[in-house]
Protein backbone atom coordinates (compact mmCIF):
# COMPACT_ATOMS: atom_id res chain seq x y z
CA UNK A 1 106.47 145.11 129.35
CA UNK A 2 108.12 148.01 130.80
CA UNK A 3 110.75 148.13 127.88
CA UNK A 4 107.91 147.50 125.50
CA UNK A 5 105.90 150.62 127.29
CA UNK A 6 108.69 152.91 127.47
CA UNK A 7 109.79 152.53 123.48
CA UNK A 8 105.99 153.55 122.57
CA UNK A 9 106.22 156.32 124.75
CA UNK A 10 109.50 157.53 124.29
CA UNK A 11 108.69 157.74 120.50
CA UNK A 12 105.20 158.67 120.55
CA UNK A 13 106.94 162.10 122.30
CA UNK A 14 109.89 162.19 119.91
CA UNK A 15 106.97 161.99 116.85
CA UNK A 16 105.04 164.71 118.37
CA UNK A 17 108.35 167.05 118.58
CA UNK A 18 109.57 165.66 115.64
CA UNK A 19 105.97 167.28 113.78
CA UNK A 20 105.58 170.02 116.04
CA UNK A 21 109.20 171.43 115.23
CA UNK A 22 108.91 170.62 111.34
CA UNK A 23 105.53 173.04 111.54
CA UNK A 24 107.84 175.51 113.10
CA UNK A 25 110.98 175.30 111.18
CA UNK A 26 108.40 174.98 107.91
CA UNK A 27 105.87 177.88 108.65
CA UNK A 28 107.51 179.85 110.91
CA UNK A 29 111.27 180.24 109.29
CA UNK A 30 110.50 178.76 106.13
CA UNK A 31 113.40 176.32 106.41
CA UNK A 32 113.48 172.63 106.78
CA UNK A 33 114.19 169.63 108.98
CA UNK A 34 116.90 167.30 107.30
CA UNK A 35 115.64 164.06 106.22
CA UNK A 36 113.57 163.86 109.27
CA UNK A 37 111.26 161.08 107.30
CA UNK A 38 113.98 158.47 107.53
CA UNK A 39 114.88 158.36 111.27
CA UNK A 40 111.06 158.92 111.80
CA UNK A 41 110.03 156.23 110.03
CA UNK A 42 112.86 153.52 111.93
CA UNK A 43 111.73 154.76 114.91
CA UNK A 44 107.80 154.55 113.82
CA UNK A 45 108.06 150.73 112.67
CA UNK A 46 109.45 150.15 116.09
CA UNK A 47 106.49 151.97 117.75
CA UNK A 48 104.13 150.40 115.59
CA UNK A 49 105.64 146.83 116.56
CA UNK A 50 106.13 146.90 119.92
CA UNK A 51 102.68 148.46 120.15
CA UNK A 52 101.22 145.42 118.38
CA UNK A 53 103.17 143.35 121.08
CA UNK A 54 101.90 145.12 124.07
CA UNK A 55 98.20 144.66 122.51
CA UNK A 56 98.83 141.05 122.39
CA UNK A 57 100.18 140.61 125.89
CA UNK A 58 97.31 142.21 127.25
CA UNK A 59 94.82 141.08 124.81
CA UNK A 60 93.74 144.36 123.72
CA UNK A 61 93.98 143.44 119.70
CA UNK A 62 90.62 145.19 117.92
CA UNK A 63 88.09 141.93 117.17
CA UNK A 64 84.78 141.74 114.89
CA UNK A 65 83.67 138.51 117.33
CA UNK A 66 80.00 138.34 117.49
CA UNK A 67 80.64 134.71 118.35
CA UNK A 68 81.86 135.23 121.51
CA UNK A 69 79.22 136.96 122.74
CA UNK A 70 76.29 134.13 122.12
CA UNK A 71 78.22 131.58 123.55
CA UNK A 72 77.46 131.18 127.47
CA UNK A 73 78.45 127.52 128.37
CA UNK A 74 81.82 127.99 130.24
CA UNK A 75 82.85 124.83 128.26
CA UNK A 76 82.32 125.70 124.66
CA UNK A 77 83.79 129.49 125.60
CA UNK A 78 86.59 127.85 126.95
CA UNK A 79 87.10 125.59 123.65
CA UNK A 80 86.48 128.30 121.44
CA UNK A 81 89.34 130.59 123.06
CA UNK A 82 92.03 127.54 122.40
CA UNK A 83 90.59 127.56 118.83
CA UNK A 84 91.25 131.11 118.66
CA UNK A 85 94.26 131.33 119.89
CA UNK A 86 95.71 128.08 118.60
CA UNK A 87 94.73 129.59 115.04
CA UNK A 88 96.32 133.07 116.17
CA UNK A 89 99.67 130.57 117.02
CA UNK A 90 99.63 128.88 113.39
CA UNK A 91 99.13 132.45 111.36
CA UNK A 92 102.29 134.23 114.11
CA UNK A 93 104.45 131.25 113.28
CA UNK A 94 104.40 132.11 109.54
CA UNK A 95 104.47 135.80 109.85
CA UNK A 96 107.60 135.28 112.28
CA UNK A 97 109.31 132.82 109.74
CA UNK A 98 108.67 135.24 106.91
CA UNK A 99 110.28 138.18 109.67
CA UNK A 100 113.64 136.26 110.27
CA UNK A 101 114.23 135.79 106.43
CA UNK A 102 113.05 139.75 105.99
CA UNK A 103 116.00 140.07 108.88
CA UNK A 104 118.20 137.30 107.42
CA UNK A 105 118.52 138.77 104.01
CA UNK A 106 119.45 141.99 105.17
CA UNK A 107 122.33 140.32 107.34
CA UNK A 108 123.45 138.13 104.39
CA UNK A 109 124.05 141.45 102.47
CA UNK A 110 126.21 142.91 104.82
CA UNK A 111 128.84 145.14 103.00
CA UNK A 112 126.12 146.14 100.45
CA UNK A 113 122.86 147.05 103.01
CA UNK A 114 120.20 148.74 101.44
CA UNK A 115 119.93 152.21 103.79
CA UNK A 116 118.10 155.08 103.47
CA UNK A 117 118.97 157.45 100.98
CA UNK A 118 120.38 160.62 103.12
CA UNK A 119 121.26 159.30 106.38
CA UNK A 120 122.27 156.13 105.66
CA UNK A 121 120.26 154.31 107.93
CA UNK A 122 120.20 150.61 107.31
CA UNK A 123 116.74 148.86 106.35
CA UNK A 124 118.03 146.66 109.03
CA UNK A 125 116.91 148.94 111.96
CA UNK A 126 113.29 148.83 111.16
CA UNK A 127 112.82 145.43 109.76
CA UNK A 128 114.70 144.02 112.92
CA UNK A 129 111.58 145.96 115.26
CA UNK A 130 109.08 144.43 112.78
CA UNK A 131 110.56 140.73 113.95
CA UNK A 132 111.32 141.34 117.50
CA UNK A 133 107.37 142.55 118.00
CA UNK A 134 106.23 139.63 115.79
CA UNK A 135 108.46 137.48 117.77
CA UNK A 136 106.79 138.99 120.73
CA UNK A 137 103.17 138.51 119.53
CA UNK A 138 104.19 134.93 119.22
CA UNK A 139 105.72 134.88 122.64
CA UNK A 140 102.88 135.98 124.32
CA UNK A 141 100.27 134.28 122.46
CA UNK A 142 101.57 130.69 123.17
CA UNK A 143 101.66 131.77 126.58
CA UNK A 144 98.26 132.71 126.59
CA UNK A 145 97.33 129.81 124.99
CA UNK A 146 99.58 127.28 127.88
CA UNK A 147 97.38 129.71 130.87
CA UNK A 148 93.99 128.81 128.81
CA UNK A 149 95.12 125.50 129.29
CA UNK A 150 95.89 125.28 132.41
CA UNK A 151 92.85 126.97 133.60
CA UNK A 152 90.21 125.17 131.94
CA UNK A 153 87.02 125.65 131.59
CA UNK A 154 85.40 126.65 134.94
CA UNK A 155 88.11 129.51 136.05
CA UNK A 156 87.24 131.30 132.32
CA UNK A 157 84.98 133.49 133.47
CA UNK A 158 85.38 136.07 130.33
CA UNK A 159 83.26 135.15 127.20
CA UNK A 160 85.67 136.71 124.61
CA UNK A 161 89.55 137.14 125.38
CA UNK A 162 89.88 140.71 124.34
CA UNK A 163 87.20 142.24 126.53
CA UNK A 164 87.14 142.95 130.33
């Protein structure tokens, strides 16, 4: 998690230089920043991903479940989480599948990568961070899922996994 914190933060600040010095350069020289868009936008999927990852170890993702709130046996919350997260499981094991062949067909193509059209950067970089944090997502979920578990039914105290 402390990887996972410091690549949101580290780019989060390099975005918000990144911006601040292309309104500089832009308004206050009139020049430009070179094909700043394509590094950004690496370094952004990467951000977003690991992000997404961090949400889903600390169960933080944004819900619409009203169901979770009218449920108060411990038993049926209990149920309903495994549910949940069992479904979250099936739908993360597809996503990753359809990750490694986004990853696999860019290693398959090797000589011939597609990259970026001014720096050259492979399509590889940011496709790779869009499977690692899906990988992650489905690292953490089933992990969730084996503490829910574990636990059972009378240590869940919480009525809806994402809220404290």
């Amino acid at each position: 998690m402390k990887l996972i914190n410091f690549v949101v933060i580290t780019v989060g600040i390099i975005m918000s230089l990144t911006f601040f010095s292309v309104v500089i350069l832009r308004y206050g020289f009139n020049a430009n920043l070179f094909a700043y868009e394509e590094w950004l936008m690496a370094l952004c999927f990467w951000m977003f991903f690991m992000a997404s990852a961090a949400a889903t170890h600390d169960k933080l993702h944004v819900n619409a479940d009203i169901l979770g709130f009218m449920i108060t046996n411990p038993r049926a919350i209990w149920v309903r989480s495994i549910v949940v997260f069992a479904i979250e499981l099936i739908v993360l094991s597809f996503v990753i599948y359809w990750g490694w062949l986004m990853v696999f067909e860019e290693i398959a193509q090797y000589p011939n990568w597609q990259a970026t059209i001014a720096l050259d950067i492979p399509f590889l970089v940011p496709r790779f961070g869009i499977f690692i944090g899906l990988l992650l997502m489905g690292v953490y979920t089933v992990l969730h899922l084996i503490v829910l578990i574990r636990t059972g039914p009378s240590t869940n105290e919480t009525k809806l996994e994402g809220t404290k």
